[in-house]
PDB file of N, CA and C in Angstrom:
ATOM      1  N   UNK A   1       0.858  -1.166   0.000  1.00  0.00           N
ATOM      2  CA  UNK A   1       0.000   0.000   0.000  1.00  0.00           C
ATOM      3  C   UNK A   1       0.900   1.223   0.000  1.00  0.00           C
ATOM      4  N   UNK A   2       0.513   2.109  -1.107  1.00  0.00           N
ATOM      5  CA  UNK A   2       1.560   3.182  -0.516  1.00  0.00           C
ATOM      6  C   UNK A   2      -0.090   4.633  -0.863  1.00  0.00           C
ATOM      7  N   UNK A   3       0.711   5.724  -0.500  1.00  0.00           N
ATOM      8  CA  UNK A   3       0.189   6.866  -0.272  1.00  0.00           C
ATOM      9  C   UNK A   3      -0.631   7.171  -1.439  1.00  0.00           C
ATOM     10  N   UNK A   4       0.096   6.922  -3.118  1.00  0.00           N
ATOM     11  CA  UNK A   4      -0.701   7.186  -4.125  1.00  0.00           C
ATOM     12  C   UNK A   4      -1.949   6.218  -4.342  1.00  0.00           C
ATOM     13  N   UNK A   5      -1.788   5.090  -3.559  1.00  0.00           N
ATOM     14  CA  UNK A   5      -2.917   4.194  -3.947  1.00  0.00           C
ATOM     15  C   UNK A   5      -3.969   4.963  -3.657  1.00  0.00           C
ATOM     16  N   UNK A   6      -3.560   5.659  -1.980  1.00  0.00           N
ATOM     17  CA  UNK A   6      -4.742   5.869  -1.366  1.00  0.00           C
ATOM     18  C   UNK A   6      -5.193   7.506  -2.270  1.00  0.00           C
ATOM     19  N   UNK A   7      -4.374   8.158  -2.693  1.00  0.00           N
ATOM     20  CA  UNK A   7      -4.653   9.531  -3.727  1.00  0.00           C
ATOM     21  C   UNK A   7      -5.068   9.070  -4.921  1.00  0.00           C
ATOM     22  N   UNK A   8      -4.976   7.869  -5.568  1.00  0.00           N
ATOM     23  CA  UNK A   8      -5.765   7.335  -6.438  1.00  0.00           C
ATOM     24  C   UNK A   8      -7.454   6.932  -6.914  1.00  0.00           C
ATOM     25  N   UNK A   9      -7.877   7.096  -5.358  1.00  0.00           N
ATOM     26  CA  UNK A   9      -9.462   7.170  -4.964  1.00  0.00           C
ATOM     27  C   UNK A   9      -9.686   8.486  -4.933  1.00  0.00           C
ATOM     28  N   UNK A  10     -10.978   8.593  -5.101  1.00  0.00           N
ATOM     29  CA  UNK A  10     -11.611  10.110  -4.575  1.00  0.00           C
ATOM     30  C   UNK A  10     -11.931   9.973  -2.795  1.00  0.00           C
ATOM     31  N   UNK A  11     -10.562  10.346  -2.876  1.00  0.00           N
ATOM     32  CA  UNK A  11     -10.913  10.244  -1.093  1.00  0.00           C
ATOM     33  C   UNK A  11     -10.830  12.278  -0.648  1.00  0.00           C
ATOM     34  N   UNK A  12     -11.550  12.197   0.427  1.00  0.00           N
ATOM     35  CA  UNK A  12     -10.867  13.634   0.840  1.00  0.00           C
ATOM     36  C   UNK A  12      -9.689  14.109   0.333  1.00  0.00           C
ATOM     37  N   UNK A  13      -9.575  15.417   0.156  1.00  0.00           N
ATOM     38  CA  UNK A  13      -8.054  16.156  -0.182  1.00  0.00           C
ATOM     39  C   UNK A  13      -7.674  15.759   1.188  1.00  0.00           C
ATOM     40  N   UNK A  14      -8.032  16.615   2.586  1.00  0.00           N
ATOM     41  CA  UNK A  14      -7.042  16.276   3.577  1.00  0.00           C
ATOM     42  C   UNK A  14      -6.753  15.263   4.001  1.00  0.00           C
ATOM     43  N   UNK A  15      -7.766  14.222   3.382  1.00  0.00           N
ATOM     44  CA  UNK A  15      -7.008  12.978   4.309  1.00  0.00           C
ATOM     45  C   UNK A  15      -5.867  11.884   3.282  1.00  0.00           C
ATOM     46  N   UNK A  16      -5.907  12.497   1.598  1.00  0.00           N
ATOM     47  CA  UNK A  16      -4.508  12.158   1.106  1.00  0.00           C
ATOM     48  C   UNK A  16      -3.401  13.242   1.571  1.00  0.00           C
ATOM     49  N   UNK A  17      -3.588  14.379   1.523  1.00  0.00           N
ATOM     50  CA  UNK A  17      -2.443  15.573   2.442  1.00  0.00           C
ATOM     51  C   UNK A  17      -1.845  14.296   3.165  1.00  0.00           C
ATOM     52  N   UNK A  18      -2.731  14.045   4.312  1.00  0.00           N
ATOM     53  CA  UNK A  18      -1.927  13.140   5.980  1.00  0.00           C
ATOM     54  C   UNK A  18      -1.516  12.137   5.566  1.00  0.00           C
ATOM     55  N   UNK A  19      -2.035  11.295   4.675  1.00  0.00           N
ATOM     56  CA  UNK A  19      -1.146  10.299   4.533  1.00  0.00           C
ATOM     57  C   UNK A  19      -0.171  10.765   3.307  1.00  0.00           C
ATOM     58  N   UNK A  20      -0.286  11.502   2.651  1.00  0.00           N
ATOM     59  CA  UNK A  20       0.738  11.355   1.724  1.00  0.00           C
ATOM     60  C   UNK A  20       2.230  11.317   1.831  1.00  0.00           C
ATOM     61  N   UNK A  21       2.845  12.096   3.559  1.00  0.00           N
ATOM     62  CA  UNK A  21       3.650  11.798   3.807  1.00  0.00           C
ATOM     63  C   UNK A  21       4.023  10.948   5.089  1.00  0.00           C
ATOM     64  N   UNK A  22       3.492   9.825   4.859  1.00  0.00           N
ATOM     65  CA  UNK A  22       3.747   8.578   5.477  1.00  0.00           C
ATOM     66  C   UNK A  22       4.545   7.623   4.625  1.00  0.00           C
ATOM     67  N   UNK A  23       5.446   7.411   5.954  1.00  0.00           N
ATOM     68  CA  UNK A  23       6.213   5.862   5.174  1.00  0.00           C
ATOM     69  C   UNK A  23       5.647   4.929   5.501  1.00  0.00           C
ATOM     70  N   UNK A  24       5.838   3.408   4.881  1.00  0.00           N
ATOM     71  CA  UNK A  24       4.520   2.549   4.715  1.00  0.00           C
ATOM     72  C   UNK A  24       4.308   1.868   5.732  1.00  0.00           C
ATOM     73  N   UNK A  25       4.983   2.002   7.101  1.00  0.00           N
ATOM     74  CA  UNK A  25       4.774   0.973   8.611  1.00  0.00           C
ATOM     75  C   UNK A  25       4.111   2.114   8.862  1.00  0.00           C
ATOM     76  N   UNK A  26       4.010   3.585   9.036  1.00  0.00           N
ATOM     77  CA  UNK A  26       2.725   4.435   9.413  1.00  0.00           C
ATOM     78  C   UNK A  26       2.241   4.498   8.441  1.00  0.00           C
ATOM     79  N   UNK A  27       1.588   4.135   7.345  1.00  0.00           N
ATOM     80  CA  UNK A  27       0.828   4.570   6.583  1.00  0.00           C
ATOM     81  C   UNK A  27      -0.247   3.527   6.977  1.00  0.00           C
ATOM     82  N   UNK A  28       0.281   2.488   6.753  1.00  0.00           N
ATOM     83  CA  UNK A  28      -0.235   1.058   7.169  1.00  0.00           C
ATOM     84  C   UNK A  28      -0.881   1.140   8.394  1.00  0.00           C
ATOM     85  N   UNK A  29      -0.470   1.734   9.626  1.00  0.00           N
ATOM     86  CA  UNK A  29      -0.796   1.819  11.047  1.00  0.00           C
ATOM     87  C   UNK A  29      -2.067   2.945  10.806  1.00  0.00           C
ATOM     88  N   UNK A  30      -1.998   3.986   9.881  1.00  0.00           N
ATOM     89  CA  UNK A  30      -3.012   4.934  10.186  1.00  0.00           C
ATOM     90  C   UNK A  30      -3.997   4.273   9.233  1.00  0.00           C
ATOM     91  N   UNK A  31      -4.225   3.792   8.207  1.00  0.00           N
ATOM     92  CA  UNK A  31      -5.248   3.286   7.320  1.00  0.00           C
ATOM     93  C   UNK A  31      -5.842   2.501   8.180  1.00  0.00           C
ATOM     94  N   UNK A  32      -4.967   1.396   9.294  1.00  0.00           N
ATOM     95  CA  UNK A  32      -5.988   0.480   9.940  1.00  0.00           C
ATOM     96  C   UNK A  32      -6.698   0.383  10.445  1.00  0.00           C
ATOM     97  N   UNK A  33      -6.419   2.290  11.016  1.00  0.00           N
ATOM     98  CA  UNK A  33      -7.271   2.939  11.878  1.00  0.00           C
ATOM     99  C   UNK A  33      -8.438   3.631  11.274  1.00  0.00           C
ATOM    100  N   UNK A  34      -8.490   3.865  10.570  1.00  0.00           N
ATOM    101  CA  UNK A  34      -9.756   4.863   9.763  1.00  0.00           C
ATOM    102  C   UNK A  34     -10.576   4.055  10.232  1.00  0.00           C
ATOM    103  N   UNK A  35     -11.924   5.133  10.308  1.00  0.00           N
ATOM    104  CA  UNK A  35     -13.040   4.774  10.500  1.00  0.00           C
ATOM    105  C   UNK A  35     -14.269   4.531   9.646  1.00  0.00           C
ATOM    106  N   UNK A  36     -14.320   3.535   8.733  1.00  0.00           N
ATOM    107  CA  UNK A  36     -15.086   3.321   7.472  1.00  0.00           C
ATOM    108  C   UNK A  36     -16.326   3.189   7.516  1.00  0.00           C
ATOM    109  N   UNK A  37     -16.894   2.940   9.083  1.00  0.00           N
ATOM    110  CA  UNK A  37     -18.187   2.372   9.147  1.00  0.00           C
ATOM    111  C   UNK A  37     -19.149   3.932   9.535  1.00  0.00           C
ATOM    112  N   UNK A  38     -19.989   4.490   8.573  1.00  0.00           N
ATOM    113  CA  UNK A  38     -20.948   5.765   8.895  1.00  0.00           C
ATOM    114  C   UNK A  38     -22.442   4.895   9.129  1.00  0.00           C
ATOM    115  N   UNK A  39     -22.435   4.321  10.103  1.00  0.00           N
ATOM    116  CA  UNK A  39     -24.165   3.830  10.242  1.00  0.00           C
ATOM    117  C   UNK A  39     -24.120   2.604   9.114  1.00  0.00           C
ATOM    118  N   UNK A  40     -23.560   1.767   8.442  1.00  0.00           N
ATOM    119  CA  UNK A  40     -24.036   1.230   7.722  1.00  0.00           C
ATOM    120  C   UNK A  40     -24.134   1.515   6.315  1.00  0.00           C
ATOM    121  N   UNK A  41     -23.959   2.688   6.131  1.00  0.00           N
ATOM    122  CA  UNK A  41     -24.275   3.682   4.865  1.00  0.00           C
ATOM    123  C   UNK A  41     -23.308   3.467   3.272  1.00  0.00           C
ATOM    124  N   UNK A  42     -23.171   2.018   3.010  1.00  0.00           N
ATOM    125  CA  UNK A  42     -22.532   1.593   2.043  1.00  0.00           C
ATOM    126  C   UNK A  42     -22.371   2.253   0.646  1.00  0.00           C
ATOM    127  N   UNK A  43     -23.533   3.007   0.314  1.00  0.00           N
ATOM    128  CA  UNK A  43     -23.303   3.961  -0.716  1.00  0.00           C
ATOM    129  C   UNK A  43     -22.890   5.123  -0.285  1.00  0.00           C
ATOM    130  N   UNK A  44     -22.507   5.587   0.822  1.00  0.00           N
ATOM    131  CA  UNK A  44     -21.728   6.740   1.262  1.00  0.00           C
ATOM    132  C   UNK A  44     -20.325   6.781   0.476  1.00  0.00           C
ATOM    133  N   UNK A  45     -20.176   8.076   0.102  1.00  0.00           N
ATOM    134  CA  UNK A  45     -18.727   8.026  -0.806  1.00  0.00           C
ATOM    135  C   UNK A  45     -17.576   7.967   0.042  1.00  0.00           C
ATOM    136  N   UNK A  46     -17.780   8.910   1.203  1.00  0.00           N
ATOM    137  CA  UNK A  46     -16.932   8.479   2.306  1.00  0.00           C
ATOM    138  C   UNK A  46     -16.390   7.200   2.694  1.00  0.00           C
ATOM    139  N   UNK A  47     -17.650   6.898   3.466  1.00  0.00           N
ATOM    140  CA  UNK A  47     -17.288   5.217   3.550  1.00  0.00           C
ATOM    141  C   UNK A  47     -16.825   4.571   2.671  1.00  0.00           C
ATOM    142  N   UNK A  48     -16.999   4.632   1.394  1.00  0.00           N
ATOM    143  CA  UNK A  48     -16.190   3.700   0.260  1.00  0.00           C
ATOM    144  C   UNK A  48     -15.204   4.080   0.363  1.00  0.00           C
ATOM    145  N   UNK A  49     -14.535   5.307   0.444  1.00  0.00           N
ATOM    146  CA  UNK A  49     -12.825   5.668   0.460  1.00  0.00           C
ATOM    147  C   UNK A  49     -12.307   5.742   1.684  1.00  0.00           C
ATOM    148  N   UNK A  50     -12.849   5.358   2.842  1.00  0.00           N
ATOM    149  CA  UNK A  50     -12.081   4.557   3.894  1.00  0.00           C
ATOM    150  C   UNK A  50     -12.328   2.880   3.615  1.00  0.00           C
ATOM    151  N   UNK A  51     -13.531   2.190   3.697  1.00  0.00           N
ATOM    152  CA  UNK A  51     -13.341   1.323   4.301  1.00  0.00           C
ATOM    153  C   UNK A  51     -11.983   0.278   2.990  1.00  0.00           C
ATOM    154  N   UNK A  52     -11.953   0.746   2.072  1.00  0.00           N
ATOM    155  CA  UNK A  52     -10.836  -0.135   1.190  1.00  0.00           C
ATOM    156  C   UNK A  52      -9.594  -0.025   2.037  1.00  0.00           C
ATOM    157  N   UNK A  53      -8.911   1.357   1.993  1.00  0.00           N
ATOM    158  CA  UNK A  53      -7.427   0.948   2.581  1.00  0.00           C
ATOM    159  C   UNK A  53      -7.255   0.672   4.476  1.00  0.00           C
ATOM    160  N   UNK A  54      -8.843   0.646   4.520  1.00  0.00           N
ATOM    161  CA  UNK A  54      -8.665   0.235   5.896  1.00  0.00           C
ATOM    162  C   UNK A  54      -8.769  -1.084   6.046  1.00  0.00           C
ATOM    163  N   UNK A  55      -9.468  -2.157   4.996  1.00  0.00           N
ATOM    164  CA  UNK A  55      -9.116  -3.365   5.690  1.00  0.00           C
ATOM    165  C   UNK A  55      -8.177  -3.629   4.692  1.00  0.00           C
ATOM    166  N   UNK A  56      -7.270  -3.607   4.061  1.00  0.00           N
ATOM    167  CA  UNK A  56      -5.998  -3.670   3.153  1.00  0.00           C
ATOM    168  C   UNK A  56      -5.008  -3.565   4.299  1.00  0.00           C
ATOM    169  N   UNK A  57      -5.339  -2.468   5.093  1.00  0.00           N
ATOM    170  CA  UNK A  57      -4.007  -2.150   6.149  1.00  0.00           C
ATOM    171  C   UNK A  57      -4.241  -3.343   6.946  1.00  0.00           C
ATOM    172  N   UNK A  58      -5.288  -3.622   7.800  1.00  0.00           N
ATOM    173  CA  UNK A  58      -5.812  -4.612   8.812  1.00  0.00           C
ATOM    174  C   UNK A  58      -5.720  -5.731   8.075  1.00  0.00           C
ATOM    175  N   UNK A  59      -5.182  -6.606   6.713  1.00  0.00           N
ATOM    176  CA  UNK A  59      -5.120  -7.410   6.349  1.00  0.00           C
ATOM    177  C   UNK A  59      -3.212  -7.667   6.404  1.00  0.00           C
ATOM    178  N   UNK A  60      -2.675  -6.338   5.802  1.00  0.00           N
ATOM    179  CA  UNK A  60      -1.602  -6.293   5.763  1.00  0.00           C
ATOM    180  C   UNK A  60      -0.972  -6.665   7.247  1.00  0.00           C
ATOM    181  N   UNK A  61      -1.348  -5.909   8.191  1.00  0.00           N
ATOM    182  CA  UNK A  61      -0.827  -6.084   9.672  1.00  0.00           C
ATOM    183  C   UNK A  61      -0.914  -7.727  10.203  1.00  0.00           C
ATOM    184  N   UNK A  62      -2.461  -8.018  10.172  1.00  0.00           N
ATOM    185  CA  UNK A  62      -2.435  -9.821  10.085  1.00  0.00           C
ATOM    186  C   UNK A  62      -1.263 -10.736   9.520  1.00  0.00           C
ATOM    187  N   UNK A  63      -0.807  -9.956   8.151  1.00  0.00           N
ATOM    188  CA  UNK A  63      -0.210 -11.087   7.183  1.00  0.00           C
ATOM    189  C   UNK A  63       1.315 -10.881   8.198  1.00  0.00           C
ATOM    190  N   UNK A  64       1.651  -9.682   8.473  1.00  0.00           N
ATOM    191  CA  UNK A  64       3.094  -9.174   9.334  1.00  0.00           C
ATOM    192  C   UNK A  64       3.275  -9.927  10.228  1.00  0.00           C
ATOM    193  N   UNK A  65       2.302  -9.892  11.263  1.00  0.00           N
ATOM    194  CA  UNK A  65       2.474 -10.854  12.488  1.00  0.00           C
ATOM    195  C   UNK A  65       2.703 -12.297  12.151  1.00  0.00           C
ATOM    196  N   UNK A  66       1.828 -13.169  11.084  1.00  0.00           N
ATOM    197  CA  UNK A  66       1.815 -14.180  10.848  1.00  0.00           C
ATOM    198  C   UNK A  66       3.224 -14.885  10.350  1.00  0.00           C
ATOM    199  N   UNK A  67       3.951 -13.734   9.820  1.00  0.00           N
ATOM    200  CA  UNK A  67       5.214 -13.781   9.232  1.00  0.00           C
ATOM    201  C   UNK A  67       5.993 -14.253  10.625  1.00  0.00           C
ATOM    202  N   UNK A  68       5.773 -12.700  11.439  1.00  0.00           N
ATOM    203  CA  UNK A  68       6.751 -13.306  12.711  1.00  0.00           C
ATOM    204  C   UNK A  68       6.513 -14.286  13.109  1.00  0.00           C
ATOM    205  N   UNK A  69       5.081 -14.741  13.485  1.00  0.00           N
ATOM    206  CA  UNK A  69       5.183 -15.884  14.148  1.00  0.00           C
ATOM    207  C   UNK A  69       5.974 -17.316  13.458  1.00  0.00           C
ATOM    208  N   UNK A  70       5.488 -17.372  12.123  1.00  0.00           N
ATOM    209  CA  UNK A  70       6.618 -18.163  11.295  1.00  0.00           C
ATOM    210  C   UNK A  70       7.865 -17.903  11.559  1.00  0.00           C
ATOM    211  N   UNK A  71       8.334 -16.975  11.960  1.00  0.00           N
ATOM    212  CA  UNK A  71       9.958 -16.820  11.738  1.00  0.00           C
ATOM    213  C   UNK A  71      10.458 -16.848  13.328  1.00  0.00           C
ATOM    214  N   UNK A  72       9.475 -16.985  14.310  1.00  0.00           N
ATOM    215  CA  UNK A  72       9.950 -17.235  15.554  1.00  0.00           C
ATOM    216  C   UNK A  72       9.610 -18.819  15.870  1.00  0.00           C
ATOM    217  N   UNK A  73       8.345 -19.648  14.789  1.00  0.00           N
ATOM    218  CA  UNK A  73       8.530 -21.182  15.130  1.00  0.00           C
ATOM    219  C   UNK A  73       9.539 -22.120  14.813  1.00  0.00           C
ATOM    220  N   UNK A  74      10.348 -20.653  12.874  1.00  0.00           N
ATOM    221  CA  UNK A  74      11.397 -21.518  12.042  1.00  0.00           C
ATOM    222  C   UNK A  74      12.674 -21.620  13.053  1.00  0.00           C
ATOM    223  N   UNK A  75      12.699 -20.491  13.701  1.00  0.00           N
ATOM    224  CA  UNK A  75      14.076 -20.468  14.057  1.00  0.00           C
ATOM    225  C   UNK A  75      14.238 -20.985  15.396  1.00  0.00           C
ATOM    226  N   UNK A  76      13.139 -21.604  16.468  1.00  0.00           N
ATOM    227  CA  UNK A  76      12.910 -22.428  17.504  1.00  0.00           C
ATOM    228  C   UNK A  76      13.430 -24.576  16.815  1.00  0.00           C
ATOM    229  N   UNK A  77      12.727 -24.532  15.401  1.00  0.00           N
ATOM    230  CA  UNK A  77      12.848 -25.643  15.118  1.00  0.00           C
ATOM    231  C   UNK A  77      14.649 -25.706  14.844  1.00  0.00           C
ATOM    232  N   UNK A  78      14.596 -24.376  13.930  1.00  0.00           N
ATOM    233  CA  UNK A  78      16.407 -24.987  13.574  1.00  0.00           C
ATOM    234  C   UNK A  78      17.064 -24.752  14.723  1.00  0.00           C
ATOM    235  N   UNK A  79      16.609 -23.893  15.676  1.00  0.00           N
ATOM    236  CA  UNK A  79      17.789 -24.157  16.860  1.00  0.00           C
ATOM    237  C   UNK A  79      18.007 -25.370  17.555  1.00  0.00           C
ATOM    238  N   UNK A  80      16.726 -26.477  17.642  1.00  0.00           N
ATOM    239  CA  UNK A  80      16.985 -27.459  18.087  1.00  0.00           C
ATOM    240  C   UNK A  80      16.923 -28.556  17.377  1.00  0.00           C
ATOM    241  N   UNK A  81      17.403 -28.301  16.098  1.00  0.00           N
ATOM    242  CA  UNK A  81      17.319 -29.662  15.200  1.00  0.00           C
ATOM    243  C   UNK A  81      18.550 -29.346  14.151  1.00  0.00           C
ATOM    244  N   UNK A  82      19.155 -27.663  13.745  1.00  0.00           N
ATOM    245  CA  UNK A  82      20.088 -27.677  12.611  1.00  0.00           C
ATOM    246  C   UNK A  82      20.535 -26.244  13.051  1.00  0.00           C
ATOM    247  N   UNK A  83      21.062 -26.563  14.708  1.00  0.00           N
ATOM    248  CA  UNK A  83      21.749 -24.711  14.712  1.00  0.00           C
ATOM    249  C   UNK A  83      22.845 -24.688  13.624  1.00  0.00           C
ATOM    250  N   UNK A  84      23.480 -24.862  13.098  1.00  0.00           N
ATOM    251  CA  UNK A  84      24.612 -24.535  11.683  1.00  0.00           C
ATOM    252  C   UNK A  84      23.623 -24.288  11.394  1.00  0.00           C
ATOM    253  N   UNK A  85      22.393 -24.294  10.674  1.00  0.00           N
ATOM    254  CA  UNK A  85      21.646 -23.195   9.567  1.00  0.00           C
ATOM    255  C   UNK A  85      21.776 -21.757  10.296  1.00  0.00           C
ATOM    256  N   UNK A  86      21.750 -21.566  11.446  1.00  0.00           N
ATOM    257  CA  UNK A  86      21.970 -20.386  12.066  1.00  0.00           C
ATOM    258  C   UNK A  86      22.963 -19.386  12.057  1.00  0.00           C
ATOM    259  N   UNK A  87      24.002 -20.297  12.173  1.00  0.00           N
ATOM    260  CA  UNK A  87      25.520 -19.535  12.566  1.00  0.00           C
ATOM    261  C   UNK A  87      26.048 -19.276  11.067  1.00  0.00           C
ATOM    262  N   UNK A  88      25.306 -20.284   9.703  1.00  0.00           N
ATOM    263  CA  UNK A  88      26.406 -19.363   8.808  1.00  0.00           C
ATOM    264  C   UNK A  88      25.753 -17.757   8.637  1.00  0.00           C
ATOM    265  N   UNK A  89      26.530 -17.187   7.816  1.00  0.00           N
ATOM    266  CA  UNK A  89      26.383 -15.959   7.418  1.00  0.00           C
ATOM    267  C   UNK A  89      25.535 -15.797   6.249  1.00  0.00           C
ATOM    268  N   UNK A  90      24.392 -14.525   6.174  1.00  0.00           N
ATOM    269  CA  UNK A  90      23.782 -14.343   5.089  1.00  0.00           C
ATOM    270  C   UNK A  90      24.192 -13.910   3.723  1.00  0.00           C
TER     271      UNK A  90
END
């Protein structure tokens, strides 16, 4: 996700301004936050130009963690089954 995606919608001017200068771990953090839901109001134009990069961000953040947790079960298994995968160099 970066800033032009979100200037690529007809979203508010000020709210591409705020994100436009975000780098993408806050850009990501503030999209997740938007508030997309107005009552239900699905044809609201508003609501259509939050609720996209808000669950994009909240999907993105899921996929992040899921990563770590992979990369804290990989490196539990090779420590106790192939520490040399560890110690060489990248």
């Amino acid at each position: 996700m970066t800033a032009s995606a979100i200037s690529s919608v007809s979203a508010d001017p000020a709210l591409r301004e705020t994100l436009a200068s975000l780098n993408n771990p806050a850009l990501i953090r503030r999209c997740a936050h938007l508030a997309p839901d107005r009552g239900g109001d699905y044809a609201d134009v508003q609501a259509a130009t939050l609720v996209t990069p808000h669950l994009l961000a909240q999907r993105m953040e899921q996929l992040t963690e899921q990563v770590r947790d992979l990369q804290r079960r990989l490196t539990a298994v090779a420590q106790t089954h192939a520490r040399q995968l560890l110690e060489r160099p990248l």
